[in-house]
PDB file of N, CA and C in Angstrom:
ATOM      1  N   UNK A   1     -25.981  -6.291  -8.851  1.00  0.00           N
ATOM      2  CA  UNK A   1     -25.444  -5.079  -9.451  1.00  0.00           C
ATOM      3  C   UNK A   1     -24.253  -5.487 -10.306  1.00  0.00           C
ATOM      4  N   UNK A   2     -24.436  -5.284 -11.795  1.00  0.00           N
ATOM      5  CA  UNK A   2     -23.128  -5.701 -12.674  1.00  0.00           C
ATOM      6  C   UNK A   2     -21.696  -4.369 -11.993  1.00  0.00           C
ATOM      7  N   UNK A   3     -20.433  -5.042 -12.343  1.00  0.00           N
ATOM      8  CA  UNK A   3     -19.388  -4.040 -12.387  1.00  0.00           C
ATOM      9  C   UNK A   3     -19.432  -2.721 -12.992  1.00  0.00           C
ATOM     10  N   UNK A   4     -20.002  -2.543 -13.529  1.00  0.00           N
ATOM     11  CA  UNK A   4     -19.995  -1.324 -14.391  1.00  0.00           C
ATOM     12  C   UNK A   4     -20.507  -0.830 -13.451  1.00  0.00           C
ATOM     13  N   UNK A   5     -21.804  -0.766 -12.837  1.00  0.00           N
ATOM     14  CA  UNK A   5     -23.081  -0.086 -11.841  1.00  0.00           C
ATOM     15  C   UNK A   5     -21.798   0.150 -10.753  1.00  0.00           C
ATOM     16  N   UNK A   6     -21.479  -0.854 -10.189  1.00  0.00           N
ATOM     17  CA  UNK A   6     -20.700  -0.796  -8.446  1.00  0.00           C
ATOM     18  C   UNK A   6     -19.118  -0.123  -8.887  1.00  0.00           C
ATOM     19  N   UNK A   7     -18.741  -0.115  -9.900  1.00  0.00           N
ATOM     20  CA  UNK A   7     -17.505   1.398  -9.952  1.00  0.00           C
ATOM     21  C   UNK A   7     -18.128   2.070 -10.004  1.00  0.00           C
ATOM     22  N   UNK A   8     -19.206   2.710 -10.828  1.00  0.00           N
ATOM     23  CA  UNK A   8     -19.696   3.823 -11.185  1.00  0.00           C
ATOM     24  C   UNK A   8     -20.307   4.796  -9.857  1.00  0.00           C
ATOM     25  N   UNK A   9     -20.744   3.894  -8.831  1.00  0.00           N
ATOM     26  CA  UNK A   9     -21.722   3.920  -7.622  1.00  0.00           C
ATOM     27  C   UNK A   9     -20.528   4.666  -6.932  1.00  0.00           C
ATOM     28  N   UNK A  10     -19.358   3.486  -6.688  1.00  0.00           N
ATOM     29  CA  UNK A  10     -18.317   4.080  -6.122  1.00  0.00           C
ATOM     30  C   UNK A  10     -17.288   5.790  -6.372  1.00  0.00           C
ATOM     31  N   UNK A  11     -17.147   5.550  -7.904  1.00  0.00           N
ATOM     32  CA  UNK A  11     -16.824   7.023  -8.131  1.00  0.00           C
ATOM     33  C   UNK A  11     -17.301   8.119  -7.905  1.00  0.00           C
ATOM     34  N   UNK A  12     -18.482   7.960  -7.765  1.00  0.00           N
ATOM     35  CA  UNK A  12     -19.613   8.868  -7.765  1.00  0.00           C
ATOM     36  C   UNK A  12     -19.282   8.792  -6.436  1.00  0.00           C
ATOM     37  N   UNK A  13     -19.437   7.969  -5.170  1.00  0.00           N
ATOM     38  CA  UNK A  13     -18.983   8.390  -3.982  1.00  0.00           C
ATOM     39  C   UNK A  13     -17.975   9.261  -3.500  1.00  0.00           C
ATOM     40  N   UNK A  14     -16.706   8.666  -4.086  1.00  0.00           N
ATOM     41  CA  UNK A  14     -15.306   9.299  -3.975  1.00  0.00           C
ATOM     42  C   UNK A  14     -15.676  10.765  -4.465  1.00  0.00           C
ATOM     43  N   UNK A  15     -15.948  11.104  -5.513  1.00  0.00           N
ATOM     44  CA  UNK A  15     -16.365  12.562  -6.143  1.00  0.00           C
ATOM     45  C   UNK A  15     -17.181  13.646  -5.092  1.00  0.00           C
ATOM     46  N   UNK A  16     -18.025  13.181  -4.619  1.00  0.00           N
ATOM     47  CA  UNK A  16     -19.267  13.627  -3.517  1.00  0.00           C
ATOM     48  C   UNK A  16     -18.334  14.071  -2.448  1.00  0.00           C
ATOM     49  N   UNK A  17     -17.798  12.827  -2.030  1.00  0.00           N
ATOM     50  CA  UNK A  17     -16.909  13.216  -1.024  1.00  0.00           C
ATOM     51  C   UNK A  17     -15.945  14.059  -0.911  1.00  0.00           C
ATOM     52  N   UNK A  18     -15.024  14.064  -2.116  1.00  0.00           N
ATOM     53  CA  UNK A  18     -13.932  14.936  -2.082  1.00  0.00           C
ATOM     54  C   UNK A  18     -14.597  16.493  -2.691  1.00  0.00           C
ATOM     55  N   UNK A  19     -15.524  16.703  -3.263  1.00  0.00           N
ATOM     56  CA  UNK A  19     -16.364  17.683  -3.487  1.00  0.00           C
ATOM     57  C   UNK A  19     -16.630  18.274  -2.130  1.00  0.00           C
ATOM     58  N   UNK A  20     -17.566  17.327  -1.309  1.00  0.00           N
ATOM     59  CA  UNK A  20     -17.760  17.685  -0.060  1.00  0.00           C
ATOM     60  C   UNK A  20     -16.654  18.617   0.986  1.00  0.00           C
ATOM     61  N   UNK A  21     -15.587  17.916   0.905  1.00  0.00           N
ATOM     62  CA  UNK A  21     -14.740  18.460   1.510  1.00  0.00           C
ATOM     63  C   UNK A  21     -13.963  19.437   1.102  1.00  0.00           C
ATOM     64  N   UNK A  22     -14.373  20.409   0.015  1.00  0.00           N
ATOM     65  CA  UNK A  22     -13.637  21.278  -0.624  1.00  0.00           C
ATOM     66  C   UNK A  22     -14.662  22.673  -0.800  1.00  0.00           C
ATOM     67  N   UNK A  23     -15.777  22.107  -0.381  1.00  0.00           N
ATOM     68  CA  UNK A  23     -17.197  22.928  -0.617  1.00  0.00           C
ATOM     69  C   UNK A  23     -17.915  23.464   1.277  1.00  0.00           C
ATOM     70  N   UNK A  24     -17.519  24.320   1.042  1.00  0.00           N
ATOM     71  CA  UNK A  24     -18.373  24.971   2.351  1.00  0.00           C
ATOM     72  C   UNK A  24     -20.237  24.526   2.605  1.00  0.00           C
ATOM     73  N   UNK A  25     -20.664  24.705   1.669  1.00  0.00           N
ATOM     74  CA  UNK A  25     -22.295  24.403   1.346  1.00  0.00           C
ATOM     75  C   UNK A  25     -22.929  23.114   1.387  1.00  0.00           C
ATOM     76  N   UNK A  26     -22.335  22.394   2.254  1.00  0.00           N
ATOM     77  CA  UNK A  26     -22.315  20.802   2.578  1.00  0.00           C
ATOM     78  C   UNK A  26     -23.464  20.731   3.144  1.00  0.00           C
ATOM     79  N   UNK A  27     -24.764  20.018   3.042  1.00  0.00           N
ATOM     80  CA  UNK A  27     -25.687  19.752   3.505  1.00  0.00           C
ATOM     81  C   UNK A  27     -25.922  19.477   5.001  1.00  0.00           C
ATOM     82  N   UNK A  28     -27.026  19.897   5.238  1.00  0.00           N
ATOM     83  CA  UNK A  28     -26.949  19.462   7.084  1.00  0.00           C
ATOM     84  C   UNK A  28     -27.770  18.004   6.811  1.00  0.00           C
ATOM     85  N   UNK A  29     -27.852  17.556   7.928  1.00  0.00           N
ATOM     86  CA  UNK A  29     -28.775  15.965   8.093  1.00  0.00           C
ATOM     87  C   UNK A  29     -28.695  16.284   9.435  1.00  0.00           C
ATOM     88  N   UNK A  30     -29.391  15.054   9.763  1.00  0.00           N
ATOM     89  CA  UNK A  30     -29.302  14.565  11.577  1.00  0.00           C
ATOM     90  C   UNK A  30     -28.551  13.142  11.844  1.00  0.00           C
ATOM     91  N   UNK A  31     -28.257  13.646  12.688  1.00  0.00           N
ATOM     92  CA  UNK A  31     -27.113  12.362  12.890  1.00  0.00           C
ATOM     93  C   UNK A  31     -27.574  10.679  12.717  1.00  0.00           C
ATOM     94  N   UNK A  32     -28.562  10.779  12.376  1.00  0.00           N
ATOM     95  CA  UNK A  32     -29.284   9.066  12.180  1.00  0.00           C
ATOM     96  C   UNK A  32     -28.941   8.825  10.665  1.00  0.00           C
ATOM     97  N   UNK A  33     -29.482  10.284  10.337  1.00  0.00           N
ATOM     98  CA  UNK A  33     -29.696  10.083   8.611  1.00  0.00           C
ATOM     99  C   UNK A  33     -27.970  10.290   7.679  1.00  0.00           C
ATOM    100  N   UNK A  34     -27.364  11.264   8.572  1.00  0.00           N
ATOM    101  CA  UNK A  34     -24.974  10.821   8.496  1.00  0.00           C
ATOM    102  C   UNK A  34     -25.113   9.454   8.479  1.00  0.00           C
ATOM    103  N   UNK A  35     -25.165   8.714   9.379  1.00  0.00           N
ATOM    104  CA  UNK A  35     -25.079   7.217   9.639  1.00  0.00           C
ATOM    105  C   UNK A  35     -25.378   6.144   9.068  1.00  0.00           C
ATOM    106  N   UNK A  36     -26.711   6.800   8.549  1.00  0.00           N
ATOM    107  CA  UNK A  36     -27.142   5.798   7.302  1.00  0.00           C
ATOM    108  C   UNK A  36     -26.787   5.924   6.256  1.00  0.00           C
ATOM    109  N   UNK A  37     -26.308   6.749   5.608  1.00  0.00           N
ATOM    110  CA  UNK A  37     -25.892   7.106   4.699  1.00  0.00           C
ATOM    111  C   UNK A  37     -24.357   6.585   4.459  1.00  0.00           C
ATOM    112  N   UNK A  38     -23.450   6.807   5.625  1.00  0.00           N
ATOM    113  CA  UNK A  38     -22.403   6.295   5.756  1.00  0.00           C
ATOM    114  C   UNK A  38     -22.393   4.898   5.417  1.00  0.00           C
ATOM    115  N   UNK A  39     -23.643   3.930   6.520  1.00  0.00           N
ATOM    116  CA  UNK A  39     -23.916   2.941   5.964  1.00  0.00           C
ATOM    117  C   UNK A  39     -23.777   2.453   4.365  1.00  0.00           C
ATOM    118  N   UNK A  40     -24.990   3.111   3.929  1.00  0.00           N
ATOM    119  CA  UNK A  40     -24.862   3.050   2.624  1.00  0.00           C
ATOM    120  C   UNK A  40     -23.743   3.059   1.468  1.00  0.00           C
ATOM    121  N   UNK A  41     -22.965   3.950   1.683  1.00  0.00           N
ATOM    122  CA  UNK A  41     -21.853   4.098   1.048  1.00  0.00           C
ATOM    123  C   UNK A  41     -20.572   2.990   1.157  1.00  0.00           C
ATOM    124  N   UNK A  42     -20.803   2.554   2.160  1.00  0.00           N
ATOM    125  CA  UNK A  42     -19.687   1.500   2.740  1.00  0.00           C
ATOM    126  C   UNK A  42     -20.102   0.299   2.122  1.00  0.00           C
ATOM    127  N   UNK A  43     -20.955  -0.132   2.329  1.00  0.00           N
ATOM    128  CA  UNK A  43     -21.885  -1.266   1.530  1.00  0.00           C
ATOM    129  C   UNK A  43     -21.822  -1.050  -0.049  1.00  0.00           C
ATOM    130  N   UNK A  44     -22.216   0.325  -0.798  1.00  0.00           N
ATOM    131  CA  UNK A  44     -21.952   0.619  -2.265  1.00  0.00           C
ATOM    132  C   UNK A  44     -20.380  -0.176  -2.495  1.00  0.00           C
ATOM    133  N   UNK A  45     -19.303   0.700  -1.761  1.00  0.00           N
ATOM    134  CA  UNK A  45     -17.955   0.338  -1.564  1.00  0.00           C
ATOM    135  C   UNK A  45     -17.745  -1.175  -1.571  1.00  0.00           C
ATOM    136  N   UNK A  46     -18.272  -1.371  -0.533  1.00  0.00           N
ATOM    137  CA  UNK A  46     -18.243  -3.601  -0.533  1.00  0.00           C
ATOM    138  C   UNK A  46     -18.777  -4.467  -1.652  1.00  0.00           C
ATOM    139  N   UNK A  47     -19.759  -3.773  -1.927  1.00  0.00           N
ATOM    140  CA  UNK A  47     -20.689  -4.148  -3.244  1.00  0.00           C
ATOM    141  C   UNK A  47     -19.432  -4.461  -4.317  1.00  0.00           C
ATOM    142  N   UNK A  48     -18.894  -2.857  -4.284  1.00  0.00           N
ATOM    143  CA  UNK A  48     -18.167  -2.799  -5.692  1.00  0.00           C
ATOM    144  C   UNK A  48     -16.792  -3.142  -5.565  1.00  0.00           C
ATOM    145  N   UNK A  49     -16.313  -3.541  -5.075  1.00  0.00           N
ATOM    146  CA  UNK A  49     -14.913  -4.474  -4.579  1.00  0.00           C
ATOM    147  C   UNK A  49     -15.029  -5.985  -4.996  1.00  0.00           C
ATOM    148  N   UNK A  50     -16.231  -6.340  -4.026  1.00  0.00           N
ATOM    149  CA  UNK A  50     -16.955  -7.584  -4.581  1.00  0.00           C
ATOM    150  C   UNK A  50     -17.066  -7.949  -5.904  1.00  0.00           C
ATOM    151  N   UNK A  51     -18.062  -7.066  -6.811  1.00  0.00           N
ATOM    152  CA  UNK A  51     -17.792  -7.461  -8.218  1.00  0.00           C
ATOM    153  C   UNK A  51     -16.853  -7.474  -9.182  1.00  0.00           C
ATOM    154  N   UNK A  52     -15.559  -6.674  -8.755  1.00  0.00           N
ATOM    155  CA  UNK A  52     -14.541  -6.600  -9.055  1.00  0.00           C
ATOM    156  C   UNK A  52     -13.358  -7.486  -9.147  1.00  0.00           C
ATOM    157  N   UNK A  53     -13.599  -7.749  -7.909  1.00  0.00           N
ATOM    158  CA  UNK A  53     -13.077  -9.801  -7.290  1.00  0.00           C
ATOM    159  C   UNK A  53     -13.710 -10.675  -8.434  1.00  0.00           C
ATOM    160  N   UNK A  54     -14.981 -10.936  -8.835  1.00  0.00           N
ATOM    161  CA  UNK A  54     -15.396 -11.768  -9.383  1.00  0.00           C
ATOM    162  C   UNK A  54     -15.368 -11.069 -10.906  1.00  0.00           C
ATOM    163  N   UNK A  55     -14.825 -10.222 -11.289  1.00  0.00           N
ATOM    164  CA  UNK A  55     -14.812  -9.972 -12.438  1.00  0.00           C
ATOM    165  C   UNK A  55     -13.023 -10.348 -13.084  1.00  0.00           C
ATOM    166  N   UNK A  56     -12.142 -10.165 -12.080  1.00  0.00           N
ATOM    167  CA  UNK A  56     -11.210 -10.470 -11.992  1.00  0.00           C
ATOM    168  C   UNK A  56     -11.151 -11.789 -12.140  1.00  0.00           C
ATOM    169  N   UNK A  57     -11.527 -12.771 -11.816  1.00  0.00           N
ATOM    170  CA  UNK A  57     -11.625 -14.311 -12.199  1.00  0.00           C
ATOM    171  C   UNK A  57     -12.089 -14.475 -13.045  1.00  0.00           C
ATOM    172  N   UNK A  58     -13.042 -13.812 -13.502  1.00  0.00           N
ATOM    173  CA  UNK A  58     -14.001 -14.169 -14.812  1.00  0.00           C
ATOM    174  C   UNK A  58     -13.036 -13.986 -15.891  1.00  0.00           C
ATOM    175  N   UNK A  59     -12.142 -13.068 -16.209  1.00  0.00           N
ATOM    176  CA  UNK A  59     -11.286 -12.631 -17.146  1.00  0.00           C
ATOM    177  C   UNK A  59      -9.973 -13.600 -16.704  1.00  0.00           C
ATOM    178  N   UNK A  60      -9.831 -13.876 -16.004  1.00  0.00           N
ATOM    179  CA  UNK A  60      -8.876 -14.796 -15.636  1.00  0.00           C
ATOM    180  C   UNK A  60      -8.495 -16.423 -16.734  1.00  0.00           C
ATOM    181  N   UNK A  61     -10.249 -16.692 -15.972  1.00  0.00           N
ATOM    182  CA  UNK A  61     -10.325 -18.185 -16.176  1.00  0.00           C
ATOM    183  C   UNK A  61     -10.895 -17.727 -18.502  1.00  0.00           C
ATOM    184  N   UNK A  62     -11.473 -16.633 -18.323  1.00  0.00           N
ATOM    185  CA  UNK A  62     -11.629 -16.946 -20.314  1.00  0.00           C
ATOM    186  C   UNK A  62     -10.767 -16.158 -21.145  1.00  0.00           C
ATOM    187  N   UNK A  63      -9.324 -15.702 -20.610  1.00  0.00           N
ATOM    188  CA  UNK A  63      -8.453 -14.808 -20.910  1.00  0.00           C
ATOM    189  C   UNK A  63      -6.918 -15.252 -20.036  1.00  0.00           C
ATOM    190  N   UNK A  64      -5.907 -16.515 -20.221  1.00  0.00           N
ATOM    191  CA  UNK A  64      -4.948 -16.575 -19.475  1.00  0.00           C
ATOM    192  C   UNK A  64      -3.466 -16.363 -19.610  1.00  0.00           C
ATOM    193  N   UNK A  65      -3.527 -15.306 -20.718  1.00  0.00           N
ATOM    194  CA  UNK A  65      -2.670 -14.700 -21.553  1.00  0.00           C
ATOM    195  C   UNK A  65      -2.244 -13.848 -20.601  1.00  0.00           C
ATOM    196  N   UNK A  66      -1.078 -13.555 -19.744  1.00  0.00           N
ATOM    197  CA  UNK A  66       0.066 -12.670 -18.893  1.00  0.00           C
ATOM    198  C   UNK A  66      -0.798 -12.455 -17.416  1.00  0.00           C
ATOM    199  N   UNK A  67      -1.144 -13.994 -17.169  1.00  0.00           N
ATOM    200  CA  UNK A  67      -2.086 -14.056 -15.849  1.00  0.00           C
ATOM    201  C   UNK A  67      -0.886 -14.630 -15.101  1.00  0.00           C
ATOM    202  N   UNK A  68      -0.709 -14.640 -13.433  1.00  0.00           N
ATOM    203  CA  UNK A  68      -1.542 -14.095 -12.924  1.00  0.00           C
ATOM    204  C   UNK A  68      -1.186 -12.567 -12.716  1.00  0.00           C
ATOM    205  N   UNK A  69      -0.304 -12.103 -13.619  1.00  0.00           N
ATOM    206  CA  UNK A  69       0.127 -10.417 -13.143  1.00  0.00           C
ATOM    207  C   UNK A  69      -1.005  -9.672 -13.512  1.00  0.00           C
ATOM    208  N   UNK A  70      -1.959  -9.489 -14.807  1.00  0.00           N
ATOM    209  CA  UNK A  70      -2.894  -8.984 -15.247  1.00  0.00           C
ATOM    210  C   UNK A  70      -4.363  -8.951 -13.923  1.00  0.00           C
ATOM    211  N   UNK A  71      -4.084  -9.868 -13.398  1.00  0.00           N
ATOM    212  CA  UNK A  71      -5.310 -10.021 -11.979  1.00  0.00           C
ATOM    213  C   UNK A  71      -4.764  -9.091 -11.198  1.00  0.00           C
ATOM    214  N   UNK A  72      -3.047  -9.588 -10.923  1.00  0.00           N
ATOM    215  CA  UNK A  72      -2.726  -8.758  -9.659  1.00  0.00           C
ATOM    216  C   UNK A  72      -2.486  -7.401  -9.658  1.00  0.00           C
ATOM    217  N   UNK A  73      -2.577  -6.639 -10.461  1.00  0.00           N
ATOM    218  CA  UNK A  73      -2.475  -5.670 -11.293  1.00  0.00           C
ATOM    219  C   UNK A  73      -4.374  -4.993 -10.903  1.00  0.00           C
ATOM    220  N   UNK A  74      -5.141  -5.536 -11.504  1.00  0.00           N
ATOM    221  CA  UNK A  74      -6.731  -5.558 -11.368  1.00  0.00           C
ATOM    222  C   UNK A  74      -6.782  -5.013  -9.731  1.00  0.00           C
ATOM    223  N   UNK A  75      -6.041  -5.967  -9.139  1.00  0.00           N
ATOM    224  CA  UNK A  75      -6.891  -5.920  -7.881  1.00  0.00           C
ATOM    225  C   UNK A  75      -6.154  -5.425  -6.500  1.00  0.00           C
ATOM    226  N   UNK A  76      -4.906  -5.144  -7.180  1.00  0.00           N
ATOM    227  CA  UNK A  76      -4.265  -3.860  -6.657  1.00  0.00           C
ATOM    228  C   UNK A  76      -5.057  -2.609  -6.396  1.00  0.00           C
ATOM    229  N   UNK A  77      -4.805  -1.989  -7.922  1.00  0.00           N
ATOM    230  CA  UNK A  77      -6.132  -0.960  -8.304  1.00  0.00           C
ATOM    231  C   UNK A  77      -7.118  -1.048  -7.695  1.00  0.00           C
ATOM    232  N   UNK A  78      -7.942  -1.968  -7.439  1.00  0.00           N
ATOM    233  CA  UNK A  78      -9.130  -1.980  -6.494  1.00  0.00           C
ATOM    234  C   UNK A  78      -8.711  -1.925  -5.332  1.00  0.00           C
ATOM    235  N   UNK A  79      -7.528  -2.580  -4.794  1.00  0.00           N
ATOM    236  CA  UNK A  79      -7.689  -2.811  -3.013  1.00  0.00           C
ATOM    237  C   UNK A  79      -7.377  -0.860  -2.899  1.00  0.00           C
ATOM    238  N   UNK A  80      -6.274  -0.576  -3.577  1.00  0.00           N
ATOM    239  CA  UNK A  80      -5.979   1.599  -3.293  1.00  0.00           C
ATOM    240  C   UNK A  80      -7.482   1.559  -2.871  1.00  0.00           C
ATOM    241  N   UNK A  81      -8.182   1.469  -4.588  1.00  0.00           N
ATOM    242  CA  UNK A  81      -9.359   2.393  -4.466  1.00  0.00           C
ATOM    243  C   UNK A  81     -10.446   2.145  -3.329  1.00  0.00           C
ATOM    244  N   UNK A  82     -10.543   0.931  -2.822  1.00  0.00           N
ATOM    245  CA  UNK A  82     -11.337   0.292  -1.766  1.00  0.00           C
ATOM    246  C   UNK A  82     -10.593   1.203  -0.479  1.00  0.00           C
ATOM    247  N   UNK A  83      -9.716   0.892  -0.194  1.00  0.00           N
ATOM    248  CA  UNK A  83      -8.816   1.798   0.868  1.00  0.00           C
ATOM    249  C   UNK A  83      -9.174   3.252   0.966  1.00  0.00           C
ATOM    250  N   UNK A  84      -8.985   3.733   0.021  1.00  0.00           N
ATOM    251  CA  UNK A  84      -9.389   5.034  -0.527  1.00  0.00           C
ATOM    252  C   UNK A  84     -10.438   5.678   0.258  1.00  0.00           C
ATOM    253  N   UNK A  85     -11.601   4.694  -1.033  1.00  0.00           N
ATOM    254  CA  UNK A  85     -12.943   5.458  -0.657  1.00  0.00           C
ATOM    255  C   UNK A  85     -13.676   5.132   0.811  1.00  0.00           C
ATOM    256  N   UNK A  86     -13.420   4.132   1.501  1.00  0.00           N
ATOM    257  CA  UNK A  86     -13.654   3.441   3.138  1.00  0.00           C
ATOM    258  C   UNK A  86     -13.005   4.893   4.151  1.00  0.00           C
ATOM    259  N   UNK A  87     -11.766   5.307   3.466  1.00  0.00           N
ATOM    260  CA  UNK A  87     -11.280   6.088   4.241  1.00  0.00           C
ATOM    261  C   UNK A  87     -11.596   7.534   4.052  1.00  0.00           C
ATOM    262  N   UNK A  88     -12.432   7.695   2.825  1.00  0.00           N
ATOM    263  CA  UNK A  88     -13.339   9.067   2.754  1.00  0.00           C
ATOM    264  C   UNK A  88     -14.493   9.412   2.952  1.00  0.00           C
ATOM    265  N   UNK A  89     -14.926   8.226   3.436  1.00  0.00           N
ATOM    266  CA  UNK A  89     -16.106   7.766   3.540  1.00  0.00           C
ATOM    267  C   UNK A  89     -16.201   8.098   5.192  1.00  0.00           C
ATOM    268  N   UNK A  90     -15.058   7.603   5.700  1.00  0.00           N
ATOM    269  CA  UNK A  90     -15.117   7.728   7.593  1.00  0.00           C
ATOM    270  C   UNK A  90     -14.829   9.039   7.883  1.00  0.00           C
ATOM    271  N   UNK A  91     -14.094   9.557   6.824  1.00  0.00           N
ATOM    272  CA  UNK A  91     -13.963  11.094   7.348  1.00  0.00           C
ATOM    273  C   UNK A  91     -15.030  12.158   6.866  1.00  0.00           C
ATOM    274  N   UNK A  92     -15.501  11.918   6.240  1.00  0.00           N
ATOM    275  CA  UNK A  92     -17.118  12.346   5.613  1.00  0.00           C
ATOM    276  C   UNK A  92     -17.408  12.908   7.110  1.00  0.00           C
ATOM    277  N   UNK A  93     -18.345  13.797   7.203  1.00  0.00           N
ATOM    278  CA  UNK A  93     -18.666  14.525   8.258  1.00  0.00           C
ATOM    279  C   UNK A  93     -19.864  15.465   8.092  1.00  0.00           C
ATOM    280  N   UNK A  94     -21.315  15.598   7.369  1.00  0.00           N
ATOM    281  CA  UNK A  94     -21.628  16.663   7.214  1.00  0.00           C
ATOM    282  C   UNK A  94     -22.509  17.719   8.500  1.00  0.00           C
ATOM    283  N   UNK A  95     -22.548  18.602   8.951  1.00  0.00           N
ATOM    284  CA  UNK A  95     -22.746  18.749   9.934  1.00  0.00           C
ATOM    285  C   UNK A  95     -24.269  18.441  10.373  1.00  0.00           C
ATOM    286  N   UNK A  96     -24.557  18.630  11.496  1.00  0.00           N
ATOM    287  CA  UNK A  96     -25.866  18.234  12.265  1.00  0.00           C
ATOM    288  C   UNK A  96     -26.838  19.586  11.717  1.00  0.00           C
ATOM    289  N   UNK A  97     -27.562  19.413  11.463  1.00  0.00           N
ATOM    290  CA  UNK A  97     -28.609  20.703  11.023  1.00  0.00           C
ATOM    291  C   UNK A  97     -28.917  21.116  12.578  1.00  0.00           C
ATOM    292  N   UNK A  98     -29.049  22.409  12.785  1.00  0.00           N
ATOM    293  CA  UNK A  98     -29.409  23.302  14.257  1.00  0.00           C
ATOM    294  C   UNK A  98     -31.352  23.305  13.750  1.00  0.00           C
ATOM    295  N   UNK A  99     -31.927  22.879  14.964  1.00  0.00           N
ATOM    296  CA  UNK A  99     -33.348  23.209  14.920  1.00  0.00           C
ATOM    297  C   UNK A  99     -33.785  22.166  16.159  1.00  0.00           C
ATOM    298  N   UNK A 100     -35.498  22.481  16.369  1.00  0.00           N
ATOM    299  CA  UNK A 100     -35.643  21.953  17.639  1.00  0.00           C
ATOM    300  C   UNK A 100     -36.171  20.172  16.975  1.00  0.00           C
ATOM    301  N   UNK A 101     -35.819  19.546  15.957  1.00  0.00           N
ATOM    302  CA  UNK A 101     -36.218  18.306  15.576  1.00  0.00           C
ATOM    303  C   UNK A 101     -34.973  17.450  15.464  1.00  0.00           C
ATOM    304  N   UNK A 102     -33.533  17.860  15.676  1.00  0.00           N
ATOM    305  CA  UNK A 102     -32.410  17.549  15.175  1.00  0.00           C
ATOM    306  C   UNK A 102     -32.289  16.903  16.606  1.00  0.00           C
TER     307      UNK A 102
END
């Protein structure tokens, strides 16, 4: 997944989420399918931290003009946003759907 894809993945998480939590009309699931999903999102999150790290070197090593503050700067910004979205991600909650299959 290039950088562009794994922020984009991620914002789109953060958005969902904080949507979620501002929106009464939050979808039901069953608690396997919360979990996986959570999964999922955490992994999107790792994904896109990851390429971020390595995009950060990449610009590093072919760009070393006001380095290393321009990295640390980079990956600041990412560690918030990594922090961030991990931590909206755990509080994510949507409820259990009521029925006799749940």
């Amino acid at each position: 997944m290039n950088l562009f894809a794994s922020l984009l993945v991620a914002l789109v998480v953060v958005m969902l989420l904080t949507q979620a939590a501002t929106q009464p009309d939050v979808i039901c699931m069953s608690s396997e399918t919360r979990e996986k999903i959570r999964e999922l999102m955490l992994s999107g999150i790792d994904k896109g931290m990851e390429a971020h790290t390595v995009h950060m070197f990449d610009v590093w090593m072919r760009d070393p003009a006001a380095q290393p503050k321009r990295a640390r700067t980079g990956m600041k910004n990412a560690a918030e946003a990594y922090v961030g979205s991990r931590e909206a991600v755990s509080k994510w909650n949507p409820p259990v759907c009521a029925g006799p299959n749940q």
